[in-house]
PDB file of N, CA and C in Angstrom:
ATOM      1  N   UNK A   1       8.836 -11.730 -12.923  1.00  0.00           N
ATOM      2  CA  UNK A   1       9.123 -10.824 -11.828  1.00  0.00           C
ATOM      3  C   UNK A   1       8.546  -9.436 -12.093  1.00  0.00           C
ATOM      4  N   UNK A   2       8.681  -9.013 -13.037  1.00  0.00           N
ATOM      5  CA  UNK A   2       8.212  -7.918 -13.900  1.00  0.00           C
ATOM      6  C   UNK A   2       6.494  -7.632 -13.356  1.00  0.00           C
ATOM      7  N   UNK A   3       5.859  -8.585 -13.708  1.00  0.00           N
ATOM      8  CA  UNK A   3       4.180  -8.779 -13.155  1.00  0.00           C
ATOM      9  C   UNK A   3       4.138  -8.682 -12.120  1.00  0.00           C
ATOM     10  N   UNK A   4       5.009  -9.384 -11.115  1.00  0.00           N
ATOM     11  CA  UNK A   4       4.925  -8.982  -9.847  1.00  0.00           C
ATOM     12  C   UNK A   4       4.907  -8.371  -9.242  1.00  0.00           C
ATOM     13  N   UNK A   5       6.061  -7.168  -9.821  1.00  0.00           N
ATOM     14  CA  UNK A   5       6.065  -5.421  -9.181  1.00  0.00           C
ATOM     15  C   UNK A   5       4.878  -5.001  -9.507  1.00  0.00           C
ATOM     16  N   UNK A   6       4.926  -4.976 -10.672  1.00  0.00           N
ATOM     17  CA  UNK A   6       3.305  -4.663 -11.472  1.00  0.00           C
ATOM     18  C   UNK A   6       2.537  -4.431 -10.068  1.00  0.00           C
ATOM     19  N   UNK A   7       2.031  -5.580 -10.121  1.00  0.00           N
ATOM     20  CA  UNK A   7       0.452  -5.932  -9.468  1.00  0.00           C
ATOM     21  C   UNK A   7       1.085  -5.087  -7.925  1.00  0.00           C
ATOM     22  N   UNK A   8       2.241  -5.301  -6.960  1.00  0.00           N
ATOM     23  CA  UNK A   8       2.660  -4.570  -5.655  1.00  0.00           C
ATOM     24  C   UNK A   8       2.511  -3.161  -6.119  1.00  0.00           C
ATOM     25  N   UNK A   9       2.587  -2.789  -6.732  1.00  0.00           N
ATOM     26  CA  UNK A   9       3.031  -0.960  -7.120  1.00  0.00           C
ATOM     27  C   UNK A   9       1.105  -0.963  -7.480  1.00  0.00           C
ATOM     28  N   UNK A  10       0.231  -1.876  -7.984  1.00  0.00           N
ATOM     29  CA  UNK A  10      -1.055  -1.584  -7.773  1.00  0.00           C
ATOM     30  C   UNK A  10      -1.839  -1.644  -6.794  1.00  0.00           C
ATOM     31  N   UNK A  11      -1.380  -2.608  -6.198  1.00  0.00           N
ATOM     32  CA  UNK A  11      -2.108  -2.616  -5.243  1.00  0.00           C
ATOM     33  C   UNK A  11      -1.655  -1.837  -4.073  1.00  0.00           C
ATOM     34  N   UNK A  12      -0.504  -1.135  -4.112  1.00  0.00           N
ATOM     35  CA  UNK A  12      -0.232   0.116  -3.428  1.00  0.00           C
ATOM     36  C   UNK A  12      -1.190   1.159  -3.460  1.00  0.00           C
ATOM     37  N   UNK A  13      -1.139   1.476  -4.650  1.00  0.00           N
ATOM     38  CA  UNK A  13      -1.852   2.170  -5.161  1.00  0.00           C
ATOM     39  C   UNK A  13      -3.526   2.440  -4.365  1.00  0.00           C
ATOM     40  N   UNK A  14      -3.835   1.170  -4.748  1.00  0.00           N
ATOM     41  CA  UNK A  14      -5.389   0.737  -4.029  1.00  0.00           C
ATOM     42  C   UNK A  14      -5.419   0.697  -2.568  1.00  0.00           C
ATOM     43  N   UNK A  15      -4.394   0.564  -2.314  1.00  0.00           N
ATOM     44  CA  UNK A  15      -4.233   1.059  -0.514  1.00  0.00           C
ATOM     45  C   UNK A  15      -4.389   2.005  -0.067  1.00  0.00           C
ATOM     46  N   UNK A  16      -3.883   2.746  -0.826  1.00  0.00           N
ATOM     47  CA  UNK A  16      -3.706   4.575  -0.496  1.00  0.00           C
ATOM     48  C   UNK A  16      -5.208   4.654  -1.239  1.00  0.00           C
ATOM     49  N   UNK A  17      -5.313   4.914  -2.284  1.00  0.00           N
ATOM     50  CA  UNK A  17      -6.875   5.437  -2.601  1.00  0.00           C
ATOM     51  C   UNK A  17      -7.835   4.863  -1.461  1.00  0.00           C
ATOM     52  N   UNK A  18      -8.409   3.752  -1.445  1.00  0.00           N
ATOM     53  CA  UNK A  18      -9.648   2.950  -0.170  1.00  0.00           C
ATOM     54  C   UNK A  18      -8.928   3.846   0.843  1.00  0.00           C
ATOM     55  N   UNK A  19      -7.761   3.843   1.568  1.00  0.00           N
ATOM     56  CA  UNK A  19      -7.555   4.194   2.639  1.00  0.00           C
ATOM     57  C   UNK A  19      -7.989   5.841   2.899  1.00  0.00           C
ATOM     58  N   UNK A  20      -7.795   6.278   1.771  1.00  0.00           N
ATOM     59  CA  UNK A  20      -7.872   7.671   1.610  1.00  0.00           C
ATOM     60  C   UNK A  20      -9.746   8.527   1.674  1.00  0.00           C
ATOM     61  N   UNK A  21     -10.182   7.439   0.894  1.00  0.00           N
ATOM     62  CA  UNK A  21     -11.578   7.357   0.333  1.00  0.00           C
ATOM     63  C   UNK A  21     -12.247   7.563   1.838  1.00  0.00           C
ATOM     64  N   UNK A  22     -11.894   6.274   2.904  1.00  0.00           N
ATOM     65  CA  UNK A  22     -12.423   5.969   4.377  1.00  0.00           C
ATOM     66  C   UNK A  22     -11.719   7.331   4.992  1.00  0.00           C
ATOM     67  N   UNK A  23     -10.889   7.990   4.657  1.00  0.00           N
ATOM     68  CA  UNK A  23     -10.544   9.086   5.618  1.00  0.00           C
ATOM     69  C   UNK A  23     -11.758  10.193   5.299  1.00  0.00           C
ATOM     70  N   UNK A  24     -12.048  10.448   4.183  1.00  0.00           N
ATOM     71  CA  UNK A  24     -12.447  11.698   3.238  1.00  0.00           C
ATOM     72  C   UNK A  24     -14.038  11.530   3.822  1.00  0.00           C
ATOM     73  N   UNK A  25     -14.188  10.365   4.024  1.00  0.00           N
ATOM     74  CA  UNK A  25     -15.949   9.725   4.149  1.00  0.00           C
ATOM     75  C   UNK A  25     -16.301  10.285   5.651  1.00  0.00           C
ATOM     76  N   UNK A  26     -15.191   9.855   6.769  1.00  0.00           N
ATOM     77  CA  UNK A  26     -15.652   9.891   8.166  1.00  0.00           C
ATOM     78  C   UNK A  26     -14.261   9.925   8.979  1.00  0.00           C
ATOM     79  N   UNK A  27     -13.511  10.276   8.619  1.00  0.00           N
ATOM     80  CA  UNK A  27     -11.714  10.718   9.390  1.00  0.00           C
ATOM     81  C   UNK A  27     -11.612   9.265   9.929  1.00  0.00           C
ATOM     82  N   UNK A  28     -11.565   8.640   9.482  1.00  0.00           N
ATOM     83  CA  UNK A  28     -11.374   7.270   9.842  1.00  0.00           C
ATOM     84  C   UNK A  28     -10.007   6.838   8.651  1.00  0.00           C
ATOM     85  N   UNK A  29      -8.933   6.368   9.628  1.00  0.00           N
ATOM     86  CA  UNK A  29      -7.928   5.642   8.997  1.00  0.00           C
ATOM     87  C   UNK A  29      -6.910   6.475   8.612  1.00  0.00           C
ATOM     88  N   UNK A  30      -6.339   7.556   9.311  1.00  0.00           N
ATOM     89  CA  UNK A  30      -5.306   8.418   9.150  1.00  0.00           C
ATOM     90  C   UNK A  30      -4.137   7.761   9.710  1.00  0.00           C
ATOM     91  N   UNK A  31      -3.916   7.198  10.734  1.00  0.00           N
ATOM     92  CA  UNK A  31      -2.347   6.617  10.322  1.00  0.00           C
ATOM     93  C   UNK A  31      -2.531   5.426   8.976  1.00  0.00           C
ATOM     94  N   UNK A  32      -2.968   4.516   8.957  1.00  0.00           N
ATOM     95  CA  UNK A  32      -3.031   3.508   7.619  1.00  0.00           C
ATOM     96  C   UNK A  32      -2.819   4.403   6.765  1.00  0.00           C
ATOM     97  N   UNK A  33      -3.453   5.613   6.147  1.00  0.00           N
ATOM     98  CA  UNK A  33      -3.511   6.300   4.833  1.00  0.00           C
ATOM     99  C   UNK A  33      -1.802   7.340   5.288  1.00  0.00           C
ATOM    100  N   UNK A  34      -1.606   7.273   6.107  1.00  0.00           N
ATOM    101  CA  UNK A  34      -0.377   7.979   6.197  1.00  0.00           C
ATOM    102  C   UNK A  34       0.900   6.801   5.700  1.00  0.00           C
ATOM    103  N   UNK A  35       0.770   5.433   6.368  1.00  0.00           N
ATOM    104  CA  UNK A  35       1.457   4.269   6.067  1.00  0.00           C
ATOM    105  C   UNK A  35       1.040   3.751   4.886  1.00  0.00           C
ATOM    106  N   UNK A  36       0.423   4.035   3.839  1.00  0.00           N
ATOM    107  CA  UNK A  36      -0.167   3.570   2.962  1.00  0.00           C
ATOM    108  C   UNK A  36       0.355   4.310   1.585  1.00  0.00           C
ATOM    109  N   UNK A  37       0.735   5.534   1.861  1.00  0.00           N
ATOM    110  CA  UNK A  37       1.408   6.081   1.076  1.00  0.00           C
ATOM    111  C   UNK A  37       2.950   6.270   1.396  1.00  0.00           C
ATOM    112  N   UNK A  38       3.897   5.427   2.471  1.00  0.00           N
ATOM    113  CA  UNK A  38       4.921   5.396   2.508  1.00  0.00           C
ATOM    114  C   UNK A  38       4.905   3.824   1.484  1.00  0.00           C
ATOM    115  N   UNK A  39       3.851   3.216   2.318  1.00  0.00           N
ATOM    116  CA  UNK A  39       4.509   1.689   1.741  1.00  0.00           C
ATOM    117  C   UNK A  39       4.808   2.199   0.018  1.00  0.00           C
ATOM    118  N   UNK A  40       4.023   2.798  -0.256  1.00  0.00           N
ATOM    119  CA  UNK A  40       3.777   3.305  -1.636  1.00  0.00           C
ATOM    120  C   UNK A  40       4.860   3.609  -2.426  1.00  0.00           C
ATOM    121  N   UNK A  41       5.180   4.844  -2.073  1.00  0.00           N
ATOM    122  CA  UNK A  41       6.792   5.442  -1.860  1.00  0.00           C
ATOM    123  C   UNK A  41       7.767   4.536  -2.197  1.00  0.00           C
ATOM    124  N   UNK A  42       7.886   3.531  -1.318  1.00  0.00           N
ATOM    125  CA  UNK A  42       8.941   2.709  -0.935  1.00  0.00           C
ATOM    126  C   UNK A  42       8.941   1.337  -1.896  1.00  0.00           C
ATOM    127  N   UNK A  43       7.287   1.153  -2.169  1.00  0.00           N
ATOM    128  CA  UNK A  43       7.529  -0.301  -3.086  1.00  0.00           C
ATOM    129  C   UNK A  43       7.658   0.098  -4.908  1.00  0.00           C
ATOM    130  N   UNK A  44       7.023   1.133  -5.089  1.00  0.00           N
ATOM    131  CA  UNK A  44       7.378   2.121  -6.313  1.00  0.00           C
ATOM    132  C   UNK A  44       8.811   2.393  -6.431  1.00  0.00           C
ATOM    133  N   UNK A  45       9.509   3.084  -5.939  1.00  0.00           N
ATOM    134  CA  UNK A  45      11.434   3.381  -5.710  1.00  0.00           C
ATOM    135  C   UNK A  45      11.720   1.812  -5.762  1.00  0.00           C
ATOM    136  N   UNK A  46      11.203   0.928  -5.102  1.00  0.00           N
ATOM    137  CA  UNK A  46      12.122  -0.605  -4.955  1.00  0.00           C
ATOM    138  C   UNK A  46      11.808  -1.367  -6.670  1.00  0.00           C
ATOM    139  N   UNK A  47      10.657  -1.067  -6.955  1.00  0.00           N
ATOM    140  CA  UNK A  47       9.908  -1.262  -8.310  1.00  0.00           C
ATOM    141  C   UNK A  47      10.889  -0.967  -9.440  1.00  0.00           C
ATOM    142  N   UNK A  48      10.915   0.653  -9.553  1.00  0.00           N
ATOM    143  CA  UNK A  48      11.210   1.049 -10.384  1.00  0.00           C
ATOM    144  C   UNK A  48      12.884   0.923 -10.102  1.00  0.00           C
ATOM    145  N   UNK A  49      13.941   0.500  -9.212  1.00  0.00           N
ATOM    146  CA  UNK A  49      14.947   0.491  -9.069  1.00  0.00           C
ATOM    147  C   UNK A  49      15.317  -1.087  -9.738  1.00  0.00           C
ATOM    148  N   UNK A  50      14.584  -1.795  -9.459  1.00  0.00           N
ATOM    149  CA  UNK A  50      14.929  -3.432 -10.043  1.00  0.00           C
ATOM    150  C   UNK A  50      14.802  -3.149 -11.520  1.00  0.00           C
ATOM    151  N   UNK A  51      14.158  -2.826 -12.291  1.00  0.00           N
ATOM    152  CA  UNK A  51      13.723  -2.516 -13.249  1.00  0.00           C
ATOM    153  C   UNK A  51      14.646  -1.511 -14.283  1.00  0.00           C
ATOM    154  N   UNK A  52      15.008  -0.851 -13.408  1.00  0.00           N
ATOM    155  CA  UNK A  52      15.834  -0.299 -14.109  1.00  0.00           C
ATOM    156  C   UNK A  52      17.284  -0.431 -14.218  1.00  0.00           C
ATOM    157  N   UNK A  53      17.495  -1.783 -13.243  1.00  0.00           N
ATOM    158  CA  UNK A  53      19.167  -2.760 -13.055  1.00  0.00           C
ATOM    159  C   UNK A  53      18.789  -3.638 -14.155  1.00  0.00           C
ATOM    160  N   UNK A  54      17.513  -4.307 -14.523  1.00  0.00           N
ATOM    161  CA  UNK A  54      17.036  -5.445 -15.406  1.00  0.00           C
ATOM    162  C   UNK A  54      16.944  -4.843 -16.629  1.00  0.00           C
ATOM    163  N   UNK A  55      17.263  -3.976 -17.222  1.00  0.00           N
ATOM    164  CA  UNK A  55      16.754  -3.351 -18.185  1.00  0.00           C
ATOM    165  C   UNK A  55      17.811  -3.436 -19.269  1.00  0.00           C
ATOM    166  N   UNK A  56      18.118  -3.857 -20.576  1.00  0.00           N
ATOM    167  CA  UNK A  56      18.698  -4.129 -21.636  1.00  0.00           C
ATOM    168  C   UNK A  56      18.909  -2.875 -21.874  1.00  0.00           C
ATOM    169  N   UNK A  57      17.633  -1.917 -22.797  1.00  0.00           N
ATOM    170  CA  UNK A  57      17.029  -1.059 -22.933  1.00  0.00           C
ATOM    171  C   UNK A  57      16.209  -0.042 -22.623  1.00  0.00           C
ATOM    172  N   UNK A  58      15.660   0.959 -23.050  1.00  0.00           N
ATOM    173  CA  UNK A  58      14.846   1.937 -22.873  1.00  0.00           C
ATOM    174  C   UNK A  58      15.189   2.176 -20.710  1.00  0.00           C
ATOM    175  N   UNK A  59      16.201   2.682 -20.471  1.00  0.00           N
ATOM    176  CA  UNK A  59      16.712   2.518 -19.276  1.00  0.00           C
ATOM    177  C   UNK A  59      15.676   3.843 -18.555  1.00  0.00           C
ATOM    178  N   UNK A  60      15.818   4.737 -19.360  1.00  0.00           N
ATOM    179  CA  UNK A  60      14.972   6.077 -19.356  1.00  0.00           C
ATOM    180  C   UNK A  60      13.519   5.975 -18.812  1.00  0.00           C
ATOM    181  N   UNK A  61      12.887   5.128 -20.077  1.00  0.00           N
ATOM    182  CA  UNK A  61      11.527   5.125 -19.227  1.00  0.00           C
ATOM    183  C   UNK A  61      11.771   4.463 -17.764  1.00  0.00           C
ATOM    184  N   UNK A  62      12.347   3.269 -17.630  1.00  0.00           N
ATOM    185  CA  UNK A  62      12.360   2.368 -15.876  1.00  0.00           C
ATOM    186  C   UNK A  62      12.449   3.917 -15.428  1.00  0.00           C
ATOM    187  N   UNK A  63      13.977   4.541 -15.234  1.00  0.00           N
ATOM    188  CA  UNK A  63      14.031   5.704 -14.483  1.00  0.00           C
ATOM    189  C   UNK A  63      12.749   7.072 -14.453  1.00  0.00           C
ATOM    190  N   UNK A  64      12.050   7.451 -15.464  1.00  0.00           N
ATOM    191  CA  UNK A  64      10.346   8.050 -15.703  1.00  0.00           C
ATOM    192  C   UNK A  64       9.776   7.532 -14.966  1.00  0.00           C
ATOM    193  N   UNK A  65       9.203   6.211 -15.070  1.00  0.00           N
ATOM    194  CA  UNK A  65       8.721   5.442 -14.314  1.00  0.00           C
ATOM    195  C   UNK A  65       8.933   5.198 -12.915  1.00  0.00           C
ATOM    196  N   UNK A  66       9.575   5.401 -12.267  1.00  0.00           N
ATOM    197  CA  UNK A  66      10.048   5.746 -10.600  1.00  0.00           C
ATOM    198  C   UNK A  66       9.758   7.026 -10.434  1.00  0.00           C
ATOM    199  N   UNK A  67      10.478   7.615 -11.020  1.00  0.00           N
ATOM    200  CA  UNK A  67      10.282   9.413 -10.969  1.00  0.00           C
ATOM    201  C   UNK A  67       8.747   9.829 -10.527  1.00  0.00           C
ATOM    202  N   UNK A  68       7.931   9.365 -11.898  1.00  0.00           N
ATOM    203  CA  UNK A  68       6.384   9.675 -12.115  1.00  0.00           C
ATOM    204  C   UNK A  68       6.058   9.365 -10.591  1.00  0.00           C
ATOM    205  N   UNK A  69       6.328   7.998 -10.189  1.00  0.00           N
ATOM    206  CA  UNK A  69       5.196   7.115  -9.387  1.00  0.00           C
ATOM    207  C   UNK A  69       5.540   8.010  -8.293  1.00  0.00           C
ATOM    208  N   UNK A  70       6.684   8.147  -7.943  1.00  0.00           N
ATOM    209  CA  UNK A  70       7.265   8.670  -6.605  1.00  0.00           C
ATOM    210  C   UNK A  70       6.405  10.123  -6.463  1.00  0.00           C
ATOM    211  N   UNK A  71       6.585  11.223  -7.613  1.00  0.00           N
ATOM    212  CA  UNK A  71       6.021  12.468  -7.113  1.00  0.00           C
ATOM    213  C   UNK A  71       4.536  12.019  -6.991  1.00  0.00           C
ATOM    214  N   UNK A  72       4.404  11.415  -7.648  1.00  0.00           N
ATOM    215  CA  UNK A  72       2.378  11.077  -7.758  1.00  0.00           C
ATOM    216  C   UNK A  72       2.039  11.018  -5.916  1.00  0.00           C
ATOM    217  N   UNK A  73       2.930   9.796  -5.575  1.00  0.00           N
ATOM    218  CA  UNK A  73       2.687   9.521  -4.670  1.00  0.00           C
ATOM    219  C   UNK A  73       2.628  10.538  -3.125  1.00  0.00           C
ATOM    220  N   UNK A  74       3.962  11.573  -3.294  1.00  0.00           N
ATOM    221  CA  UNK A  74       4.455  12.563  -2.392  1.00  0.00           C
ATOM    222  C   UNK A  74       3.168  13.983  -2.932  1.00  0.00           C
ATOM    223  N   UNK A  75       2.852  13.829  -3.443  1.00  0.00           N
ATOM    224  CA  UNK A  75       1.890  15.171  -4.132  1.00  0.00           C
ATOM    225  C   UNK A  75       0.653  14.476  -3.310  1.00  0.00           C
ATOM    226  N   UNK A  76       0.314  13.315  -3.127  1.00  0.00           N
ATOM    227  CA  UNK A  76      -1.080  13.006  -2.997  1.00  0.00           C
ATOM    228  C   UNK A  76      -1.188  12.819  -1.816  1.00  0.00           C
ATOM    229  N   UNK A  77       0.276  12.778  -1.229  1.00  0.00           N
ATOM    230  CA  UNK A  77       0.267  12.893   0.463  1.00  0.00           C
ATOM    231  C   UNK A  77       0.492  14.066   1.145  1.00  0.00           C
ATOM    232  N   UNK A  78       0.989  15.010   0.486  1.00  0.00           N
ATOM    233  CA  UNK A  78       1.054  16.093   0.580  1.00  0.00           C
ATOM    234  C   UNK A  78      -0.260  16.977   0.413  1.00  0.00           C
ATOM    235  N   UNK A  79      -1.248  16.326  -0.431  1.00  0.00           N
ATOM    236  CA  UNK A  79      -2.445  17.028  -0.345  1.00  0.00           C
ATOM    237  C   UNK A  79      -3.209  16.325   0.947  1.00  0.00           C
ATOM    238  N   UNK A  80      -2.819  14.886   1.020  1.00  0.00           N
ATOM    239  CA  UNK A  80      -3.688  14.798   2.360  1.00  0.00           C
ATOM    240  C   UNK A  80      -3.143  15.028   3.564  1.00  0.00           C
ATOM    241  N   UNK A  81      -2.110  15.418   4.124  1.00  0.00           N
ATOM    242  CA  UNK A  81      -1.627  16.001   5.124  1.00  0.00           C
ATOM    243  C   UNK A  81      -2.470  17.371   5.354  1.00  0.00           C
ATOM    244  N   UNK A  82      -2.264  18.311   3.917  1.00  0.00           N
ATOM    245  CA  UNK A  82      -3.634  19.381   3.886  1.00  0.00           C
ATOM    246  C   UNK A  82      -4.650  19.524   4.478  1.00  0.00           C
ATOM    247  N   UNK A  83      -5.392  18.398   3.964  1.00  0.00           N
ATOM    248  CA  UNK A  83      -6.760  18.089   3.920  1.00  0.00           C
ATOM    249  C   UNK A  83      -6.752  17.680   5.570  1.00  0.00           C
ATOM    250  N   UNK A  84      -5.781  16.964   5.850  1.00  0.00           N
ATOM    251  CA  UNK A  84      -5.947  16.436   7.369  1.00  0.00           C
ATOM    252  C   UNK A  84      -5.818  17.455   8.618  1.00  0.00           C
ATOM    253  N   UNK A  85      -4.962  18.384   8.188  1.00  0.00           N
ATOM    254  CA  UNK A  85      -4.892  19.752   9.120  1.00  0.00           C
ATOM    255  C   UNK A  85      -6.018  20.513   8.865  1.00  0.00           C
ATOM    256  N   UNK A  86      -6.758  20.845   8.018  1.00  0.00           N
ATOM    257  CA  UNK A  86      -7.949  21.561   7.726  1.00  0.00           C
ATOM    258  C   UNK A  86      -8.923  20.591   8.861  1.00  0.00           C
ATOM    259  N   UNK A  87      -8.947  19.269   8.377  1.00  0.00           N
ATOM    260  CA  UNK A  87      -9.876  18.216   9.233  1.00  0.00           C
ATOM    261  C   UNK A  87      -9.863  19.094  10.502  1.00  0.00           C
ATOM    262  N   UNK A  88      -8.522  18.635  11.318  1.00  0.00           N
ATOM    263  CA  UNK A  88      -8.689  18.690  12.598  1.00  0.00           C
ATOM    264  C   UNK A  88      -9.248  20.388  12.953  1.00  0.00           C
ATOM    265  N   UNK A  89      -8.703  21.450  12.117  1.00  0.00           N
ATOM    266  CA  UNK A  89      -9.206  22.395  12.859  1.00  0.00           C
ATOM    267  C   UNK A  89     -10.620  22.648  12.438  1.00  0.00           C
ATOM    268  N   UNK A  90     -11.240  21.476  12.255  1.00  0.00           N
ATOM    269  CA  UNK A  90     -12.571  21.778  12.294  1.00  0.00           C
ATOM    270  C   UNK A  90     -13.410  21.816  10.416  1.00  0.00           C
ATOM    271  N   UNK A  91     -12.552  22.692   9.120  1.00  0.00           N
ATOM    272  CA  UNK A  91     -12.701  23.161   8.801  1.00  0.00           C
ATOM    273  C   UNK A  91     -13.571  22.077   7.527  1.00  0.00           C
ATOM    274  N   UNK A  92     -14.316  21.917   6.831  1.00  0.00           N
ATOM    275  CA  UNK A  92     -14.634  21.002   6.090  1.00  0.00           C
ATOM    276  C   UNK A  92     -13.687  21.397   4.510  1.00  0.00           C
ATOM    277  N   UNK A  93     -13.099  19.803   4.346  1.00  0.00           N
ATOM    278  CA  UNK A  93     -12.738  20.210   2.948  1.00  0.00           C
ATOM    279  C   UNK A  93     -13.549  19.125   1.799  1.00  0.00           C
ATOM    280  N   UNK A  94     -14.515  18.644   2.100  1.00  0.00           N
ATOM    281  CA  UNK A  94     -15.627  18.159   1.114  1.00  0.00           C
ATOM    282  C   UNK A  94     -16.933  18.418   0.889  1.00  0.00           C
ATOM    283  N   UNK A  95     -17.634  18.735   0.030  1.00  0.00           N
ATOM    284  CA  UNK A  95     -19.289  19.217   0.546  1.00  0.00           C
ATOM    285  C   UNK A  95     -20.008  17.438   0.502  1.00  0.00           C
TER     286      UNK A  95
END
């Protein structure tokens, strides 16, 4: 079960980056990259919450481990919300 979150919390991951990548390239895919970092959010917290009910030991890192993923995730949407208001008013934020 363990592998399983694994690989969901990566391939989250890879959702939001590609999705992000296609926004940055040609503003293409702003709700997906907006839903892409909730699914994110949400399967990371569900991740790191099983994980840290399953846990014998080292209870700390499971709980790090949610913590980390979660701000990673809210920081990187928070920069593209940025980036996406700059978009619309025109303003370029890539050379």
């Amino acid at each position: 079960m363990k592998i399983f979150l694994y690989i969901i919390v990566v391939l989250s991951y890879l959702g939001a980056g590609i999705s992000t990548v296609m926004f940055a390239r040609n503003g293409l895919l702003t709700t997906q990259t907006e839903l892409s970092f909730a699914a994110l959010i949400v399967f990371n917290s569900c991740c790191a919450r099983y994980l840290y009910k399953k846990a014998d030991k080292n209870k700390t890192e499971w709980a790090l481990f949610g913590l980390i993923g979660n701000l990673t995730a809210i920081i990187c949407y928070w920069l593209f919300k940025d980036v996406l208001i700059n978009w619309r008013r025109g303003k370029r934020n890539f050379s």
